[in-house]
Protein backbone atom coordinates (compact mmCIF):
# COMPACT_ATOMS: atom_id res chain seq x y z
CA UNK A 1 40.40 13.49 102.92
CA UNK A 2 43.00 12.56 100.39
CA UNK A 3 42.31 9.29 101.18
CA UNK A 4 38.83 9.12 100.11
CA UNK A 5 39.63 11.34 97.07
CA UNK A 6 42.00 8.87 95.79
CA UNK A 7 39.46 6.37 95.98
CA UNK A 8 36.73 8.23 94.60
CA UNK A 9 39.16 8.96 91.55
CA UNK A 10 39.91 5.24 91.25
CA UNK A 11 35.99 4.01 89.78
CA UNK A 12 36.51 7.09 87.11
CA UNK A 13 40.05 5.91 85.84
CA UNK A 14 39.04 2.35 85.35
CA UNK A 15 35.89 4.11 83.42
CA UNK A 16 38.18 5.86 81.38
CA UNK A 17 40.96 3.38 80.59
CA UNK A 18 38.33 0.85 79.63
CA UNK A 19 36.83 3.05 76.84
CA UNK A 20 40.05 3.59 75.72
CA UNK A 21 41.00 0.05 75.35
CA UNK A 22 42.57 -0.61 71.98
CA UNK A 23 41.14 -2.27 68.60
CA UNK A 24 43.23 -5.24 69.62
CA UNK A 25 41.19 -6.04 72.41
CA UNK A 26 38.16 -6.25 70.81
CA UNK A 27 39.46 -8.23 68.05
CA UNK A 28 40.68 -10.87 70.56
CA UNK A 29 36.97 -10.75 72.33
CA UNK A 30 35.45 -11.31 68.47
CA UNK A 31 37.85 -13.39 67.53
CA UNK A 32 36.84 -15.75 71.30
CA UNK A 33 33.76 -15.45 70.38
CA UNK A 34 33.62 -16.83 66.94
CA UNK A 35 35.62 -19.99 68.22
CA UNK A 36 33.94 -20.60 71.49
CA UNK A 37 30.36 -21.32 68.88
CA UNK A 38 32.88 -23.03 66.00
CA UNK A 39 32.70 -19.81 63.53
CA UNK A 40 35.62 -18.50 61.94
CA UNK A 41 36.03 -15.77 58.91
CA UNK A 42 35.56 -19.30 56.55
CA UNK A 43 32.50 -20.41 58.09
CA UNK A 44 30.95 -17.13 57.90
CA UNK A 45 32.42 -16.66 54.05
CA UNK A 46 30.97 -19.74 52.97
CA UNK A 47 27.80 -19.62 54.49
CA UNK A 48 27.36 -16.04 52.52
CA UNK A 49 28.67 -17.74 49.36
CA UNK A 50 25.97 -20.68 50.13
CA UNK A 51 23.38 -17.94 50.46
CA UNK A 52 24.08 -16.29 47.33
CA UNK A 53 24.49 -19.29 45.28
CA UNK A 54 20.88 -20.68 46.79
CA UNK A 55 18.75 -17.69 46.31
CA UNK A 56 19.93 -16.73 42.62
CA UNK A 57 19.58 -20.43 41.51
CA UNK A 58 16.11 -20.09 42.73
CA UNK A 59 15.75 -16.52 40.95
CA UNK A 60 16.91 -17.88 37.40
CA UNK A 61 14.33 -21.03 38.27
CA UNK A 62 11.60 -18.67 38.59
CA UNK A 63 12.68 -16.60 35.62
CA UNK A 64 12.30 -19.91 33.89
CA UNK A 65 8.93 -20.46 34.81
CA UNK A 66 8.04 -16.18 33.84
CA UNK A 67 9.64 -16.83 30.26
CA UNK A 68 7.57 -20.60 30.13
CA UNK A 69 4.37 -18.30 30.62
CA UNK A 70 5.09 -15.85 28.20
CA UNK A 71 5.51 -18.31 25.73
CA UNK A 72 2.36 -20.58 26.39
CA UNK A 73 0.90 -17.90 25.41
CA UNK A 74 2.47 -15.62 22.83
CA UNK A 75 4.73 -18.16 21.66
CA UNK A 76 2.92 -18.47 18.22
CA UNK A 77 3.05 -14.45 17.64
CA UNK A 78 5.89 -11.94 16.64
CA UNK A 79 7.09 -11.43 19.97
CA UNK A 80 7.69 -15.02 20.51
CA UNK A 81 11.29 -15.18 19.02
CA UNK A 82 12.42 -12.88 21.45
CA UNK A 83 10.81 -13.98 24.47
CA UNK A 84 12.66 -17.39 23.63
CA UNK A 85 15.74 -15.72 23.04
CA UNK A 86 15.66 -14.63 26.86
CA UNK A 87 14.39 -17.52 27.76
CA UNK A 88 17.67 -19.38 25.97
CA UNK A 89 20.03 -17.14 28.16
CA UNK A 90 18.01 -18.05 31.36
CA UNK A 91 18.30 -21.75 30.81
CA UNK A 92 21.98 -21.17 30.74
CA UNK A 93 22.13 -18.84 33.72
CA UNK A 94 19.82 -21.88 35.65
CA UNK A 95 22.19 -24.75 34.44
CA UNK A 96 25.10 -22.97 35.93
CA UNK A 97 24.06 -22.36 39.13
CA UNK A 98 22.81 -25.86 39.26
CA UNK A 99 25.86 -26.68 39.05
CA UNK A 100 27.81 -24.79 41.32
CA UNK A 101 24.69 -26.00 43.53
CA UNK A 102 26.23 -29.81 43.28
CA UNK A 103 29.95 -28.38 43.45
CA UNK A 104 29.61 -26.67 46.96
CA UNK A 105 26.41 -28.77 48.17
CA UNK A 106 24.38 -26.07 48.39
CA UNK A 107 20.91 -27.19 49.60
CA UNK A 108 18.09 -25.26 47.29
CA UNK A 109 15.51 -23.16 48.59
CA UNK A 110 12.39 -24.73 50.08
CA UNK A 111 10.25 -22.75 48.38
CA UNK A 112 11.00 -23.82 44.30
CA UNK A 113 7.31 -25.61 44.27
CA UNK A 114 5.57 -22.55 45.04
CA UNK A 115 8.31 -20.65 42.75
CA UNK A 116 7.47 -23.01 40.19
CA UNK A 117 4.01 -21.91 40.20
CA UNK A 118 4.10 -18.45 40.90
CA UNK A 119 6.69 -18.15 37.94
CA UNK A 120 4.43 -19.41 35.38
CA UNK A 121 1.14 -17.59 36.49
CA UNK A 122 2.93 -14.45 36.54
CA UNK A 123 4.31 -15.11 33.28
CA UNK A 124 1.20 -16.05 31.57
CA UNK A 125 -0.86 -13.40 33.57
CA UNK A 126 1.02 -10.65 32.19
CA UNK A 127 1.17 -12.14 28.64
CA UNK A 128 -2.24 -11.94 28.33
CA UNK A 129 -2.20 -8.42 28.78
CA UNK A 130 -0.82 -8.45 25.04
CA UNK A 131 2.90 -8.43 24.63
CA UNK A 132 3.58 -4.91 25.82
CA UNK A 133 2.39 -6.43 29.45
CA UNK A 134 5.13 -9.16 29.10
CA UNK A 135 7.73 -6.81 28.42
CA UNK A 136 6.45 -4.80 31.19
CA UNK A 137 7.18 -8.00 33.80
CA UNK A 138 10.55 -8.64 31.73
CA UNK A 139 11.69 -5.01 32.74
CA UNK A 140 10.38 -5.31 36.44
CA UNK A 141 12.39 -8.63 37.13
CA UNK A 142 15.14 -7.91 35.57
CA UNK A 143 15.76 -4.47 37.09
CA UNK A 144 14.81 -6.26 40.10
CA UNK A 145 17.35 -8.90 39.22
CA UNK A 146 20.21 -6.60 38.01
CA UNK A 147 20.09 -4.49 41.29
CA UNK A 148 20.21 -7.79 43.54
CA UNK A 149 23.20 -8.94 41.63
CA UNK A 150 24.77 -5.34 41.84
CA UNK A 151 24.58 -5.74 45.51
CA UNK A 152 26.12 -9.26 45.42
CA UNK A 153 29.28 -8.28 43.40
CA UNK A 154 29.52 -5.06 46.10
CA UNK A 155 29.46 -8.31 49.29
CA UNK A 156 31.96 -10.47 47.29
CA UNK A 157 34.42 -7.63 46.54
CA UNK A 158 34.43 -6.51 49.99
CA UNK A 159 35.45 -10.52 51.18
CA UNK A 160 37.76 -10.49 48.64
CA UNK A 161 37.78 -10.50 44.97
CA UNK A 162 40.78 -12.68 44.57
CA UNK A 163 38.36 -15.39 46.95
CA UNK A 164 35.42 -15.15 44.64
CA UNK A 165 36.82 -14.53 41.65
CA UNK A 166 34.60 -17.29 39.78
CA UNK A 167 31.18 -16.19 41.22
CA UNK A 168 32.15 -13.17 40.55
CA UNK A 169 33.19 -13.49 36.84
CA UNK A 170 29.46 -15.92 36.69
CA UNK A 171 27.59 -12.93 38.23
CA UNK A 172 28.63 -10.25 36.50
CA UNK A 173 28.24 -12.01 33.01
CA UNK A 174 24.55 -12.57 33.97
CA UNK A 175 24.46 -9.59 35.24
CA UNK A 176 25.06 -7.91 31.74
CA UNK A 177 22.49 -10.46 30.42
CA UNK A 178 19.74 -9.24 32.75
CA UNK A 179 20.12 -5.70 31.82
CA UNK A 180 20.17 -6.54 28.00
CA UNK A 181 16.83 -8.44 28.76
CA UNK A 182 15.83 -5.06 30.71
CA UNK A 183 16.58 -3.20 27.82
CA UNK A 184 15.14 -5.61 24.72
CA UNK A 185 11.73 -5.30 27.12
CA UNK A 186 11.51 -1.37 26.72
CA UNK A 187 12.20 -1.50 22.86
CA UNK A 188 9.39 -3.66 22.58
CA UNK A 189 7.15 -1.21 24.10
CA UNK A 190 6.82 -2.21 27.78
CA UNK A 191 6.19 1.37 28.75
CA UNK A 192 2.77 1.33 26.55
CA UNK A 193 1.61 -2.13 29.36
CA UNK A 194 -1.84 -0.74 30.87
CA UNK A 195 -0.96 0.85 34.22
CA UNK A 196 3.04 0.79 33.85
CA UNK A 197 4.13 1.95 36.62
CA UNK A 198 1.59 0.45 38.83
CA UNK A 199 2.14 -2.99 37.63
CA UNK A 200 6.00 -2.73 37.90
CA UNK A 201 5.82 -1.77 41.49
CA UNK A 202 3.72 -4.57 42.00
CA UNK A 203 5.82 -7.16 40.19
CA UNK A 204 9.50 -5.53 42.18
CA UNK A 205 7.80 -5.97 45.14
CA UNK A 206 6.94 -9.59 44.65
CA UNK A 207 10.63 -10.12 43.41
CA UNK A 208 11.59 -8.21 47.06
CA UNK A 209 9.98 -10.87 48.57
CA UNK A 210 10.86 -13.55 46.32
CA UNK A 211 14.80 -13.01 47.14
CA UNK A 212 14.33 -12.34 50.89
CA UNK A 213 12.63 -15.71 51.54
CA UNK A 214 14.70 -17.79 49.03
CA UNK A 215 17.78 -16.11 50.66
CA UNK A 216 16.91 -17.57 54.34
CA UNK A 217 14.55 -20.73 53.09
């Protein structure tokens, strides 16, 4: 009887040994893992940097494109000095990450035809709404814009600030940017657009979409 009481113990201390096995262990399992498919910390860093790099490139390209709509068509009225004002800062936030594009040979998303497009028409659709529907699509990306970089600068100071402390510098400037674009929208009466609120949930959840697909495409 002791016999088989010893080994009917012996299944339940294995059991409970192994869920007590320490951190250590499972770090050496992750850490076989990564190197048995050629990942390391690095690999994974870079390929979020790569990520980050390729979908906000292709957010300031289609911010572009909104601002090149607003000004085909109110370009010629009062509101047109400070649509191209934005539209000044954007080009800048586009030429940079161009650049850091060439320096890390990032690839760009697949999707900057359709971008290109969509970037204008939305632009021009909601000009012609009057310029209180162009400040209402100015507030909507940009919010939309400023959040997605707030949760960028959250990733990079997790990984490491001292790592990323270029992007981060590059993201946080624009960053400020957006949410003085955000701002200059509401004092020019982007609250008074016809169906506000409607048309802002419509335009965030295009930009949703927008950075989901650039981020993976």
């Amino acid at each position: 009887m002791a016999g088989a009481a010893a080994a009917a113990a012996r299944p339940l201390w294995r059991l409970h040994t192994s869920a007590r096995r320490p951190p250590a262990v499972f770090g050496r399992k992750l850490g076989a893992r990564y190197c048995s498919s050629g990942m390391t910390l690095d690999t994974i860093s870079r390929a979020t940097v790569d990520r980050i790099i390729r979908v906000d490139h292709a957010g300031e390209y289609g911010a572009n494109r909104i601002y090149a709509g607003q000004m085909a068509v109110l370009g010629r009225t009062s509101v047109g000095p400070v649509i191209q004002n934005m539209w000044d800062q954007e080009k800048e936030h586009l030429k940079k990450f161009s650049e850091l594009m060439v320096a890390r040979r990032v690839r760009p998303t697949v999707l900057m035809p359709f971008w290109n497009v969509m970037g204008f028409a939305l632009g021009a659709g909601t000009a012609l709404l009057g310029k209180e529907g162009a400040m209402a699509c100015t507030v909507a990306v940009e919010e939309s814009i400023s959040h997605h970089y707030n949760n960028q600068i959250r990733t990079l100071m997790e990984e490491g600030p001292e790592k990323h402390e270029e992007l981060l510098q590059v993201i946080k400037k624009f960053r400020d940017e957006e949410l003085e674009h955000h701002d200059t929208g509401l004092e020019h009466d982007a609250e008074l657009a016809p169906a506000y609120a409607l048309l802002k949930r419509a335009i965030q959840a295009g930009c949703s979409a927008a950075i989901y697909l650039s981020e993976r495409f």
